[in-house]
Structures are given as structure tokens and as C-alpha cells.
C-alpha atoms as a PDB file:
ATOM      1  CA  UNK A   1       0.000   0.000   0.000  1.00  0.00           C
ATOM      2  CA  UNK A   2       1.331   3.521  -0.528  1.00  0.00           C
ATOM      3  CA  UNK A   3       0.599   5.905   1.923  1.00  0.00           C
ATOM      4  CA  UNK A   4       0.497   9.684   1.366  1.00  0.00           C
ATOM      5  CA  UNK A   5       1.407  11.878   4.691  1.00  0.00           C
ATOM      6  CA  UNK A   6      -0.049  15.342   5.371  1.00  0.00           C
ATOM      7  CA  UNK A   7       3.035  16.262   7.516  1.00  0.00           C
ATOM      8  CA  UNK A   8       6.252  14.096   8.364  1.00  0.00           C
ATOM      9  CA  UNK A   9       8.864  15.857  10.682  1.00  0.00           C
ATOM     10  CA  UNK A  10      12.868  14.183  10.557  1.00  0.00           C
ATOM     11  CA  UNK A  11      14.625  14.819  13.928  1.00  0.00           C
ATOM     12  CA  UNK A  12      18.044  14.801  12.821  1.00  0.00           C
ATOM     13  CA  UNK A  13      18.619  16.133   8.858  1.00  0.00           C
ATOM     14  CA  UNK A  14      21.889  14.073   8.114  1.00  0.00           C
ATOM     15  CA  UNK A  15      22.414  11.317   5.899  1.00  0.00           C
ATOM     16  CA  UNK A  16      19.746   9.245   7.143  1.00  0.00           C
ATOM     17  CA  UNK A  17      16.976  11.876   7.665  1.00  0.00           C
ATOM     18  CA  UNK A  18      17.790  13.713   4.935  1.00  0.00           C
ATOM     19  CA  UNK A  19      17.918  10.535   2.518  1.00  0.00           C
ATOM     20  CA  UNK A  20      14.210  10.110   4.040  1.00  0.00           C
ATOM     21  CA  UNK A  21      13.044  13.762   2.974  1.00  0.00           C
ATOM     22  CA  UNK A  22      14.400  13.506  -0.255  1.00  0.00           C
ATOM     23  CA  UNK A  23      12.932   9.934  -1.183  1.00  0.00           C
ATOM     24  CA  UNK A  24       9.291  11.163   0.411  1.00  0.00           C
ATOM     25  CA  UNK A  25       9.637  14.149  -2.091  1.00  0.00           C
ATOM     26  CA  UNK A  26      10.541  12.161  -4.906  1.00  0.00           C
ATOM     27  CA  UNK A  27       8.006   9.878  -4.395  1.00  0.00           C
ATOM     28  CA  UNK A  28       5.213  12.563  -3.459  1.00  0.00           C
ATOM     29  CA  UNK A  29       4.818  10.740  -0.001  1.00  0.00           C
ATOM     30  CA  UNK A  30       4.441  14.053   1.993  1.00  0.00           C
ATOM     31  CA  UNK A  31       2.880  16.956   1.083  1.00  0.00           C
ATOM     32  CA  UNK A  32       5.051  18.868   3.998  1.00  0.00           C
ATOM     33  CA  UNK A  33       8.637  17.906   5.528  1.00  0.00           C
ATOM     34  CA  UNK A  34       9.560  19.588   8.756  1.00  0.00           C
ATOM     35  CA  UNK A  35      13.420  19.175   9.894  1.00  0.00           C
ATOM     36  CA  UNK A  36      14.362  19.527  13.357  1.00  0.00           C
ATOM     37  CA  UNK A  37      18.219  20.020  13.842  1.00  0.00           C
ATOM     38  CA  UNK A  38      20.422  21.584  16.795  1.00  0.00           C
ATOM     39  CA  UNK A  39      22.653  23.831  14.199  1.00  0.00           C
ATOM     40  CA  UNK A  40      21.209  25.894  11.634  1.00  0.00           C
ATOM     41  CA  UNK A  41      24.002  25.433   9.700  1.00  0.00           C
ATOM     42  CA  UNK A  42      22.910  21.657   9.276  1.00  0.00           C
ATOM     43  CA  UNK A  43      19.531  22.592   8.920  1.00  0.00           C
ATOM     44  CA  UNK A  44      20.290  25.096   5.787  1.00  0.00           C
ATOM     45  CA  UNK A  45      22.017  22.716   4.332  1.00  0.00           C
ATOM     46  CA  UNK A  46      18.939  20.504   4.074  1.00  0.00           C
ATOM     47  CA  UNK A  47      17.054  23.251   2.991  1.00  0.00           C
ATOM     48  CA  UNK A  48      19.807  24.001   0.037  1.00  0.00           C
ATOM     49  CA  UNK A  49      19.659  20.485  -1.210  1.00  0.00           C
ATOM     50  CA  UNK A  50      15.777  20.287  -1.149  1.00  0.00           C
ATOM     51  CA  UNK A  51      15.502  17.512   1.980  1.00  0.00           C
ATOM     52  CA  UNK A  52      12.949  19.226   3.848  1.00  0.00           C
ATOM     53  CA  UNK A  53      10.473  22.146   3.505  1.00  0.00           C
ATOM     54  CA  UNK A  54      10.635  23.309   7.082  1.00  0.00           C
ATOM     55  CA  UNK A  55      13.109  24.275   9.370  1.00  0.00           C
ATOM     56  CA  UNK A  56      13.005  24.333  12.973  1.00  0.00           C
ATOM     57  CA  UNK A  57      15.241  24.190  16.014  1.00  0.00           C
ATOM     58  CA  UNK A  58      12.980  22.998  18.634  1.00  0.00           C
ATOM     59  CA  UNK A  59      11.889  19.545  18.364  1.00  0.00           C
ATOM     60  CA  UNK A  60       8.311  20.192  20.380  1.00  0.00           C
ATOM     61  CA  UNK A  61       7.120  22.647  17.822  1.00  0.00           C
ATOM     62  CA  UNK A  62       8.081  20.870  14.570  1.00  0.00           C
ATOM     63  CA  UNK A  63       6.211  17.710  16.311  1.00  0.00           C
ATOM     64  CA  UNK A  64       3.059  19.217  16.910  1.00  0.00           C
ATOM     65  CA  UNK A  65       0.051  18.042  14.209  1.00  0.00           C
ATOM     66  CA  UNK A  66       2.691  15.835  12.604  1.00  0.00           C
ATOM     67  CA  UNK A  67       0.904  12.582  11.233  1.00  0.00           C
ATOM     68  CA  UNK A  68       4.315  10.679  11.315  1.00  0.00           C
ATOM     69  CA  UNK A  69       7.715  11.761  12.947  1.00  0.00           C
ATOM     70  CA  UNK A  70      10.788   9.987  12.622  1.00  0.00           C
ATOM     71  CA  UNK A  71      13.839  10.449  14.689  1.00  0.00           C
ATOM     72  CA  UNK A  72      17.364  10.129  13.206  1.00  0.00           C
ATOM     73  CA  UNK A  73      19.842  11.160  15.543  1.00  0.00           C
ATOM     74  CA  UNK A  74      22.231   8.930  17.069  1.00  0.00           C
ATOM     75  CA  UNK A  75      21.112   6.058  19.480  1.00  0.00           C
ATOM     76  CA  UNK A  76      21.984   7.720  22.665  1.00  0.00           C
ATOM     77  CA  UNK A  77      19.963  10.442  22.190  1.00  0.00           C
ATOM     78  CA  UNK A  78      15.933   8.751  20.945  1.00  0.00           C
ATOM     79  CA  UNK A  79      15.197   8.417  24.196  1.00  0.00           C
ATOM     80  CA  UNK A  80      15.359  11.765  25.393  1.00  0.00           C
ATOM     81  CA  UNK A  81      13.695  12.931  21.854  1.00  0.00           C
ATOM     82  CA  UNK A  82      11.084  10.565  22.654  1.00  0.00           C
ATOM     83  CA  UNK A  83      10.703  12.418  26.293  1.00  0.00           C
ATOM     84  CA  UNK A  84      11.036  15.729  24.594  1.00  0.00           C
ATOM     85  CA  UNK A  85       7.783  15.027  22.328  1.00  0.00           C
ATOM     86  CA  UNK A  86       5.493  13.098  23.586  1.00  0.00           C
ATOM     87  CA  UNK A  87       3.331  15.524  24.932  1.00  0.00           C
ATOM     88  CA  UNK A  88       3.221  17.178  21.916  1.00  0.00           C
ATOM     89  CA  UNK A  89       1.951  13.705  20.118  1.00  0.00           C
ATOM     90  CA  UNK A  90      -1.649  13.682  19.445  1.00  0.00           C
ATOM     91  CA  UNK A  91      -3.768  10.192  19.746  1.00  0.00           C
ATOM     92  CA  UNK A  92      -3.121   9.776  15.540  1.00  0.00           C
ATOM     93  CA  UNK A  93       0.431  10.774  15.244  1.00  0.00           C
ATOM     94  CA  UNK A  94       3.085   7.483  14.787  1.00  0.00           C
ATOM     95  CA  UNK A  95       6.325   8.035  15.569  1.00  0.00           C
ATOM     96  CA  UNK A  96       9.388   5.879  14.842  1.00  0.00           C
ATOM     97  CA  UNK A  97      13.596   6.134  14.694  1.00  0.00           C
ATOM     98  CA  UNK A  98      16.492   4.843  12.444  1.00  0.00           C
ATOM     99  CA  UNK A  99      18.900   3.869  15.290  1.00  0.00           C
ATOM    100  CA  UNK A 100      21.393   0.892  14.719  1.00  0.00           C
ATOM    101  CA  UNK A 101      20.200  -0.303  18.547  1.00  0.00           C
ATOM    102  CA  UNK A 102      16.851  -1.387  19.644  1.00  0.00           C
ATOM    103  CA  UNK A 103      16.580  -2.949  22.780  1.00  0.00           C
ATOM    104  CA  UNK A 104      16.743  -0.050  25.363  1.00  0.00           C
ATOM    105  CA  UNK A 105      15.010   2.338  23.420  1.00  0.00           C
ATOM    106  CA  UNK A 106      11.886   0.017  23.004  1.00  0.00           C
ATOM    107  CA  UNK A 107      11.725  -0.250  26.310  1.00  0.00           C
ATOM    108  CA  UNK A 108      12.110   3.096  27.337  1.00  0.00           C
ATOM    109  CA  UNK A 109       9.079   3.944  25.336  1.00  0.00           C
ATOM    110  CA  UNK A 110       6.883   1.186  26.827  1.00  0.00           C
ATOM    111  CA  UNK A 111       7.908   2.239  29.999  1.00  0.00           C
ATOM    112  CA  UNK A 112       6.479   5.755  29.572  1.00  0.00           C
ATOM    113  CA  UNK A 113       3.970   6.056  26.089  1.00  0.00           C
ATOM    114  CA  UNK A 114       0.253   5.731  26.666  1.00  0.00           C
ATOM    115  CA  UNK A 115      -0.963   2.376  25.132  1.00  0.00           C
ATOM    116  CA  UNK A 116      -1.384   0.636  22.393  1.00  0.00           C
ATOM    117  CA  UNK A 117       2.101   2.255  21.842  1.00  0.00           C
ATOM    118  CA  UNK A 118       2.327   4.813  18.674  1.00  0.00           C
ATOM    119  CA  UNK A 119       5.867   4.417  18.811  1.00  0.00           C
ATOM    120  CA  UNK A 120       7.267   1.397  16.484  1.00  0.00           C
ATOM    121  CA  UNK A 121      11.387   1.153  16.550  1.00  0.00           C
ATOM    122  CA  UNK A 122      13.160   0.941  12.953  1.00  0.00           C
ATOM    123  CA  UNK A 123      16.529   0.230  11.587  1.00  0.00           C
ATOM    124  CA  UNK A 124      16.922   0.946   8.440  1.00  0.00           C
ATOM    125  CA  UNK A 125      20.007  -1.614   7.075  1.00  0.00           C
ATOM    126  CA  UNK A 126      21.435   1.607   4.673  1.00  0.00           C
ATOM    127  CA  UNK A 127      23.610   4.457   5.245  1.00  0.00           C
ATOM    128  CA  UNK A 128      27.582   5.178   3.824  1.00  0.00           C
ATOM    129  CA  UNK A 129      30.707   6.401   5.953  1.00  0.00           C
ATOM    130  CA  UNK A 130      29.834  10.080   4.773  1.00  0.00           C
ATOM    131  CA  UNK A 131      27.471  11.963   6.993  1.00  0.00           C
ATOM    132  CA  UNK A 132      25.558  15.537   6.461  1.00  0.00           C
ATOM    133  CA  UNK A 133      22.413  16.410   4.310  1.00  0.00           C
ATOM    134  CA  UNK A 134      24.649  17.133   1.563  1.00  0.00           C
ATOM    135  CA  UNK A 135      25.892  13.351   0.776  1.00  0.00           C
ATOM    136  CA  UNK A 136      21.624  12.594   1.658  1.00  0.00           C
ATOM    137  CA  UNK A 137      20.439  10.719  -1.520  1.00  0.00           C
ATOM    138  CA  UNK A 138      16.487  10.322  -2.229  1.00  0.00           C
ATOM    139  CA  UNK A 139      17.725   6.458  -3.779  1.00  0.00           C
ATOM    140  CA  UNK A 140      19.388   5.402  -0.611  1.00  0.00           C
ATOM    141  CA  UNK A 141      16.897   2.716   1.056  1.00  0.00           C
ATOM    142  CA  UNK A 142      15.852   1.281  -2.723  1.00  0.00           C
ATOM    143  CA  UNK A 143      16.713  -2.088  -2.281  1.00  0.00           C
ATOM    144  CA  UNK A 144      17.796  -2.304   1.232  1.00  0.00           C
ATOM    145  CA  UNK A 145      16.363  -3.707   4.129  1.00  0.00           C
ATOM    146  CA  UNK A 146      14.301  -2.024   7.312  1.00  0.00           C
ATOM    147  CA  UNK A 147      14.309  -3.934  10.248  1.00  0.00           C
ATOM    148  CA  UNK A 148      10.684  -3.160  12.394  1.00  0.00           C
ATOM    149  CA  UNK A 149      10.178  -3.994  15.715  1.00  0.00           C
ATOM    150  CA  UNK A 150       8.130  -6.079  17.327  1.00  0.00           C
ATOM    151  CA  UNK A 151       6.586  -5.746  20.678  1.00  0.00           C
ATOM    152  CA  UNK A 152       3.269  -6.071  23.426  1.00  0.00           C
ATOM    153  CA  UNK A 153       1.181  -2.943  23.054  1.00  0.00           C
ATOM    154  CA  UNK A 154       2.417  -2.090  19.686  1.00  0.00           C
ATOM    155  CA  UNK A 155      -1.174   0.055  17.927  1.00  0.00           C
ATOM    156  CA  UNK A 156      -2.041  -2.394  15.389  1.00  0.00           C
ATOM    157  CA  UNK A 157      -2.642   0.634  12.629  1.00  0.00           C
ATOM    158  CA  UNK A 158       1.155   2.132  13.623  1.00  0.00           C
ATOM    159  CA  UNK A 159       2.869  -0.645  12.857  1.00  0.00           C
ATOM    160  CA  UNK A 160       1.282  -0.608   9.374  1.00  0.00           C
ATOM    161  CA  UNK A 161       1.665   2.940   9.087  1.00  0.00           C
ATOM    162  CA  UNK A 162       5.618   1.975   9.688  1.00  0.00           C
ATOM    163  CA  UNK A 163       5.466  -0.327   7.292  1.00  0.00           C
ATOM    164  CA  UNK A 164       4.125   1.137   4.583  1.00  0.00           C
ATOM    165  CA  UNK A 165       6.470   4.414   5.029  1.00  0.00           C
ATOM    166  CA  UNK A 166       9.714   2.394   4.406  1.00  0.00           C
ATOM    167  CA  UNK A 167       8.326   0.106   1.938  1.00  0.00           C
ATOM    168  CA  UNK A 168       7.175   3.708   0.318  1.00  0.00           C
ATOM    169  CA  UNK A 169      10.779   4.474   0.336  1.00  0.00           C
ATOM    170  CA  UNK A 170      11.787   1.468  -1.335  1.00  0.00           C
ATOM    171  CA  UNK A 171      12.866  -0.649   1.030  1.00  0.00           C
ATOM    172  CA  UNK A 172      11.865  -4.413   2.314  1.00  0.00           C
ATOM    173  CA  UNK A 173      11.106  -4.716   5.855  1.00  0.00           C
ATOM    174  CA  UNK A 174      11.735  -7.818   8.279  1.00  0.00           C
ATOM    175  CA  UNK A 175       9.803  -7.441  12.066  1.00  0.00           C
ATOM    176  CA  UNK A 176      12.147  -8.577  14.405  1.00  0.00           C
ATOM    177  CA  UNK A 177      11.885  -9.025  18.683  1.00  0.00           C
ATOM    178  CA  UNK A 178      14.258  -5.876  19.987  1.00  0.00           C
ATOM    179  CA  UNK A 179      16.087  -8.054  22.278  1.00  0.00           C
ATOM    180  CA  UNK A 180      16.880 -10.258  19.348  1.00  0.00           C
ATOM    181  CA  UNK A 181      17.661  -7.505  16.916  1.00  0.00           C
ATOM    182  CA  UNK A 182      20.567  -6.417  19.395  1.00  0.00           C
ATOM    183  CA  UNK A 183      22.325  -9.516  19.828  1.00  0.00           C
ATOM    184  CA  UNK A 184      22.050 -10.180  15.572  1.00  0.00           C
ATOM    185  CA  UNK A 185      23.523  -6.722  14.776  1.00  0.00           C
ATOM    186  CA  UNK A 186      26.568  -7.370  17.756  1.00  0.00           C
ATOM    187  CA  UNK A 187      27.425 -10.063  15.727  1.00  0.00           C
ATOM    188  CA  UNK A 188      26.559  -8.786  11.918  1.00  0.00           C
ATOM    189  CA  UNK A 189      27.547  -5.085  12.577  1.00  0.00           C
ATOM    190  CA  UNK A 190      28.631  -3.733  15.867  1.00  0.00           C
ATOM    191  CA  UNK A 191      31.730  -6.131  16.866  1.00  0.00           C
ATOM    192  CA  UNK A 192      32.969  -6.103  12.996  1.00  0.00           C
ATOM    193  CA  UNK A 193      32.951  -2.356  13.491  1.00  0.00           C
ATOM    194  CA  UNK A 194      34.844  -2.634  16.618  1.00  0.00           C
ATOM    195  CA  UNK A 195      37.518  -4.979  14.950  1.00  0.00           C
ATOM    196  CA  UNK A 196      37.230  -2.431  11.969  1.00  0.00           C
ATOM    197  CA  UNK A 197      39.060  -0.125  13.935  1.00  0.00           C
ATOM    198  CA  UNK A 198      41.434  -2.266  15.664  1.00  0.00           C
ATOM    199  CA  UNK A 199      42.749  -3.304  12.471  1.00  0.00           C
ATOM    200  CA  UNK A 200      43.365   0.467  11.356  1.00  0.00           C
ATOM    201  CA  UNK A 201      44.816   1.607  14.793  1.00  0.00           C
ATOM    202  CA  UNK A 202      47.228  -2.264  14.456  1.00  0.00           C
ATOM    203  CA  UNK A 203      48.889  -0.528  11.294  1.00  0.00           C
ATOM    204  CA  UNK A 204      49.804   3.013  13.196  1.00  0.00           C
ATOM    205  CA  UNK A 205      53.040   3.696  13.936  1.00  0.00           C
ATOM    206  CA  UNK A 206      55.109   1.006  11.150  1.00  0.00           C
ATOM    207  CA  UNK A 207      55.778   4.010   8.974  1.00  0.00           C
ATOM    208  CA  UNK A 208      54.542   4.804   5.156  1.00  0.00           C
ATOM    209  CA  UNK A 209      52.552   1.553   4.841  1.00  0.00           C
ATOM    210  CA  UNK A 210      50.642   2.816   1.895  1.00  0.00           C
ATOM    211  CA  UNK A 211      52.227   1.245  -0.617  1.00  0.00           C
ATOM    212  CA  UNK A 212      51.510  -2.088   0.771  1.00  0.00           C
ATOM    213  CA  UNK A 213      48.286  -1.533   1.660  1.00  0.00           C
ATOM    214  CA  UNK A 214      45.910  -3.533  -0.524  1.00  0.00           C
ATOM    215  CA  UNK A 215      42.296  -4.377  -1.387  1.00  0.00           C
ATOM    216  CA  UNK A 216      41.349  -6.436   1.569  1.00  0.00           C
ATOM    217  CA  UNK A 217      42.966  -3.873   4.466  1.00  0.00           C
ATOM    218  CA  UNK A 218      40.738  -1.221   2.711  1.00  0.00           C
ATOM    219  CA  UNK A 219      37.642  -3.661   2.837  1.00  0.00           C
ATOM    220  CA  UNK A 220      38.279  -4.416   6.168  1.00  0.00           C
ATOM    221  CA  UNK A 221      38.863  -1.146   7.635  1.00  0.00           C
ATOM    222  CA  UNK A 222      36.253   0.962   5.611  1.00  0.00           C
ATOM    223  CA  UNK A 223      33.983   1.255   8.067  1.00  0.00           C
ATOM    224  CA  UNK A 224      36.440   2.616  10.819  1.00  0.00           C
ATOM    225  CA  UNK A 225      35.796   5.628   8.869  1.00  0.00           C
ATOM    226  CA  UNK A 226      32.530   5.981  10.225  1.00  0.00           C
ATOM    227  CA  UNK A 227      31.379   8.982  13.012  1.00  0.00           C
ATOM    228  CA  UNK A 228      33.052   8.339  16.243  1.00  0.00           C
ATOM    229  CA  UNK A 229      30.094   9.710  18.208  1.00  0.00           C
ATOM    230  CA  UNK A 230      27.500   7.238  15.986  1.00  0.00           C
ATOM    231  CA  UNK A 231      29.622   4.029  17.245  1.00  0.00           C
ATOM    232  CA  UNK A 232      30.517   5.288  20.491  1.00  0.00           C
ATOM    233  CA  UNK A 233      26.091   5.353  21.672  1.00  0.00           C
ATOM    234  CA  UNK A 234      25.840   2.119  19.581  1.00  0.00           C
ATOM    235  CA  UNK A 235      28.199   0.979  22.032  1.00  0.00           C
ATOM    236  CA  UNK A 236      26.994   2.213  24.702  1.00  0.00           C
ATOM    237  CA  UNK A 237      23.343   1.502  23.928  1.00  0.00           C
ATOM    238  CA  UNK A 238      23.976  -2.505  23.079  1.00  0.00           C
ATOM    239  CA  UNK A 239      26.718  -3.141  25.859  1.00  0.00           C
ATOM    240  CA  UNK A 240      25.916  -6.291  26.930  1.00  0.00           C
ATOM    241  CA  UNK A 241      25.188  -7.669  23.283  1.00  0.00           C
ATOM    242  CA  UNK A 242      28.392  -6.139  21.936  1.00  0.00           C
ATOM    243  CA  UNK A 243      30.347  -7.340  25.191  1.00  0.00           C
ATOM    244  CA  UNK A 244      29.316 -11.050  24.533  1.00  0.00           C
ATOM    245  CA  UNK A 245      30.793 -10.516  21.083  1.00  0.00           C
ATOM    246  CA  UNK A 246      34.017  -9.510  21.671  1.00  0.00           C
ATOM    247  CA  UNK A 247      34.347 -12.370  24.430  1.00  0.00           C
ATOM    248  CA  UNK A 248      33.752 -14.610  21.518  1.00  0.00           C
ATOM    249  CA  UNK A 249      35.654 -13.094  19.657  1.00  0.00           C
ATOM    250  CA  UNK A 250      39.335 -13.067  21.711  1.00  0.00           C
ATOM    251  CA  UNK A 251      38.285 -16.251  22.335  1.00  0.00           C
ATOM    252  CA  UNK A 252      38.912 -17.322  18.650  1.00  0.00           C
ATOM    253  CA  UNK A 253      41.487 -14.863  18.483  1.00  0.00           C
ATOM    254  CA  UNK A 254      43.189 -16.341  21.418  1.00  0.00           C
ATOM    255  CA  UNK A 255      42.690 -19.963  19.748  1.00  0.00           C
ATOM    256  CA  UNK A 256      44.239 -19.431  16.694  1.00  0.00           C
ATOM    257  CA  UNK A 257      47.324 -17.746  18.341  1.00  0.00           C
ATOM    258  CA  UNK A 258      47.833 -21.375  19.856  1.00  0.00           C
ATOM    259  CA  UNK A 259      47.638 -22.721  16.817  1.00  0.00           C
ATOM    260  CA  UNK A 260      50.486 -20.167  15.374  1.00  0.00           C
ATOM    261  CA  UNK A 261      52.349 -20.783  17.984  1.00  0.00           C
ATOM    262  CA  UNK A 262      52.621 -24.514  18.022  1.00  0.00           C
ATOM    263  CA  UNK A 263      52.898 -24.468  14.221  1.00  0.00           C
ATOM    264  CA  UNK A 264      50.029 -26.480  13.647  1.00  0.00           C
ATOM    265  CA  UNK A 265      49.362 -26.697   9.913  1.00  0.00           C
ATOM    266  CA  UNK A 266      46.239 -28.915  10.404  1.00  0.00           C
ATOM    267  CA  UNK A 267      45.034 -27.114  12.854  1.00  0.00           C
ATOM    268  CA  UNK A 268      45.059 -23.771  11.480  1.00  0.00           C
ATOM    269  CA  UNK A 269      43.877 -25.030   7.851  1.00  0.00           C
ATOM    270  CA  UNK A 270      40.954 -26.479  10.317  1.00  0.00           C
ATOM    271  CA  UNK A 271      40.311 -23.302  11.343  1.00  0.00           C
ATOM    272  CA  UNK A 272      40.511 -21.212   8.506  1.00  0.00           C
ATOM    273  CA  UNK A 273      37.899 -23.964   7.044  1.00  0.00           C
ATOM    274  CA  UNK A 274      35.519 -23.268   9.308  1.00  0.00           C
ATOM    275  CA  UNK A 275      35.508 -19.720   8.646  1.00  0.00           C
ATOM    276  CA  UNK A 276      35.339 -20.059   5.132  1.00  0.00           C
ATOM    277  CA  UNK A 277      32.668 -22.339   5.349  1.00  0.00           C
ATOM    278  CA  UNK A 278      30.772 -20.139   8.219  1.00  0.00           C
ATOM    279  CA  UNK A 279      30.676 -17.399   5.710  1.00  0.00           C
ATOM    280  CA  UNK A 280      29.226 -19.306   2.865  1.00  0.00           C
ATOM    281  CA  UNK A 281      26.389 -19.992   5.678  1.00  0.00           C
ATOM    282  CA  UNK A 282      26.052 -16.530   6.831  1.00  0.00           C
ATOM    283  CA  UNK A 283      25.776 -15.058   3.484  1.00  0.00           C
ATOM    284  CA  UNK A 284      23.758 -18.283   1.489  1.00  0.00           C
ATOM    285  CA  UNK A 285      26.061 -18.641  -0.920  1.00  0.00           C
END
């Protein structure tokens, strides 16, 4: 179904939420766009490049007779964006976020929205190590995938509402337990991001390495390039998901420097096996 919005308002006019305003316009899903940022600088920018229609610096005011809002600042901050604007919510308006973490901002809004809940968490599976409304592109959720939570209270007619408006945007959506979506993404996202960044701080300090630095460093360390402040609240705001993660994964680390150290060939082709073959699994090949 493609639903048409009166008013949508985009807390946060970067990459993500500008991408949003941009795909809504292109796709004549909102007759209105309202951006709420905390510099006006970021906000013009949006303006410039034709994101939103509406600029405003207080999140309470752009919220008010919104039919849909959508929040896309970083994790660590939903929560007290959620506080901010509830009051300003009316009994129609749905509200949902783009943050990379689920678990503890789920339950911070069944903890303290009226029910059925109008709030319905999102993670959109898109985005690019750039950041700012001017790298925003209306094209980037075509063909990617929006994870929607699932959860007691949920207003049946919000979580279609959230449906629709990413499908609208091109994107497939998967509905997915919070708890569950934090412990996939420690494994699938968060941890490899860690490690990302390991691996870029391990080749500091050994001099010009860039003319040995080939295809697979630059694979694997791509997304260190992404905003410190972004992975630091992911961190934060999946600890014990992430922290289960890494245990695993000195644990392996810690295995295979046995193996190096004994100089076991069979062992270490073993292992290197396995990952191969774990791979093909993950992926379906």
C-alpha cells in the first residue's frame, strides 16, 4: 500500500533523515517535511539540497500536528527525543527512529507512552561512511532492508503505518523481537565495526605503509571511517550484546594464536575452514 502523509517531521537532517526527505519528495509521499536540527548550519544545508520544507530548532514545535515523525539522531539520544515530544503527540500521530540499537530504546518507550504504543522502533540496514544532508540521496533505502520492531502494546494501525512508510521508500522490511535484533547486529555489525578499527589503529606507527596496503585492508577497515560519536552510543546503547561478542571473539582470536604458535598446519587449515565455510552460511552462498 502507498501511503500519502499530510506532515512528516525528521529529527536529525543528516544522511539518514535527509535521505528520508528527499525519497518522500521524490516519491510525493508528503505533502510537507519539517526538519528539526540543533545547528542551523545543518539545517540550511537541508534546505539548500531540497531535503525538507521546514526548518526548525525545537523539536516540540516541529512535532506538533505531525501525522508521522521519525527520529534520526544517534542512538543515545531517541530516548530523550522521545521524552522531549510526547506531549506534543496527538492520539493519531506514529512516531518511529532509524537507530542501529533497539533494545533499550523500546523499552524506554513502553515504559512511559500511553498504550497501544504509537511508537514502532526501525533500523533501516542503509547508510555510507559520509554523513551531512549534503551526501543525503532520495535512492538510498531502494533495495535495502528495514528492520521493524516487534513488541506487546504495539497500535495495530502504527505498525502498518511503519510499514508502509519504508516500503514507500523502497525498502523491504523484516519485524524482528528488539532483544533479538541487538544480539544479531553485535554479531553482523557492531563487533565487525569494533575490529574495523582495531585493524586500522594495528597498522599506526610502522611508517609509510601505503604502498603495501591492498584491497582487503581497505575492505576491512572501511567502516572505521565511520562517526566516532554514531559508534561510540551504539556501544553504549547494546553493551551487553556487543560485550558477549568480543568475548567470543578473543576467544577465537586467542585460539588461533595457539595454533600459530605450536605451528600447527592442520590445525590452522581447520580453522581457517571453518571460517570459510561459516561465511558461505552466513551469506547463502
Amino acid at each position: 500500500m502507498t501511503r500519502r502523509f499530510e506532515t512528516v517531521t525528521i529529527i536529525g537532517v543528516g544522511l539518514l533523515g535527509g535521505s528520508l526527505g528527499l525519497a518522500l519528495k521524490a516519491r510525493g509521499l508528503a505533502r510537507a517535511i519539517r526538519g528539526v536540527g540543533h545547528r542551523q548550519v545543518s539545517l540550511d544545508k537541508a534546505l539548500d539540497v531540497g531535503a525538507i520544507d521546514e526548518a526548525y530548532l525545537d523539536a516540540r514545535e516541529a512535532s506538533a500536528g505531525a501525522d508521522l515523525i521519525v527520529v534520526c539522531t544517534p542512538a543515545g539520544l531517541v530516548r530523550a527525543k522521545l521524552d522531549e515530544i510526547r506531549p506534543v503527540c496527538s492520539e493519531g500521530t506514529v512516531v518511529t527512529d532509524v537507530a542501529s540499537t533497539k533494545g533499550e530504546i523500546c523499552a524506554h518507550a513502553q515504559k512511559t507512552w500511553p498504550k497501544p504504543l504509537r511508537f514502532v522502533g526501525s533500523h533501516p540496514m542503509a547508510g555510507s561512511e559520509k554523513f551531512g544532508p549534503e551526501h543525503a540521496a532520495a535512492n538510498l533505502y531502494a533495495g535495502s532492508v528495514t528492520i521493524v520492531t516487534l513488541g506487546e502494546d504495539l497500535a495495530p494501525d502504527a505498525r502498518q503505518v511503519v510499514r508502509d512508510f519504508w516500503r514507500g521508500v523502497g525498502a523491504a522490511v523484516i519485524e524482528i523481537d528488539p532483544v533479538r535484533h541487538d544480539v544479531l547486529m553485535a554479531r553482523t555489525s557492531h563487533v565487525p565495526h569494533v575490529l574495523s578499527a582495531c585493524l586500522a589503529r594495528l597498522a599506526v606507527g610502522q611508517g609509510d605503509v601505503r604502498p603495501l596496503v591492498g584491497s582487503g585492508f581497505r575492505d576491512m577497515t572501511r567502516i572505521a571511517a565511520g562517526r566516532p560519536e554514531i559508534w561510540r552510543d551504539i556501544c553504549l546503547t547494546n553493551r551487553d550484546a556487543i560485550l558477549a561478542g568480543i568475548d567470543a571473539l578473543i576467544d577465537d582470536l586467542a585460539a588461533v594464536r595457539d595454533m600459530i604458535a605450536a605451528s600447527a598446519p592442520d590445525s590452522l587449515e581447520e580453522f581457517f575452514r571453518l571460517g570459510w565455510e561459516a561465511r558461505r552460511e552466513v551469506l547463502g552462498e
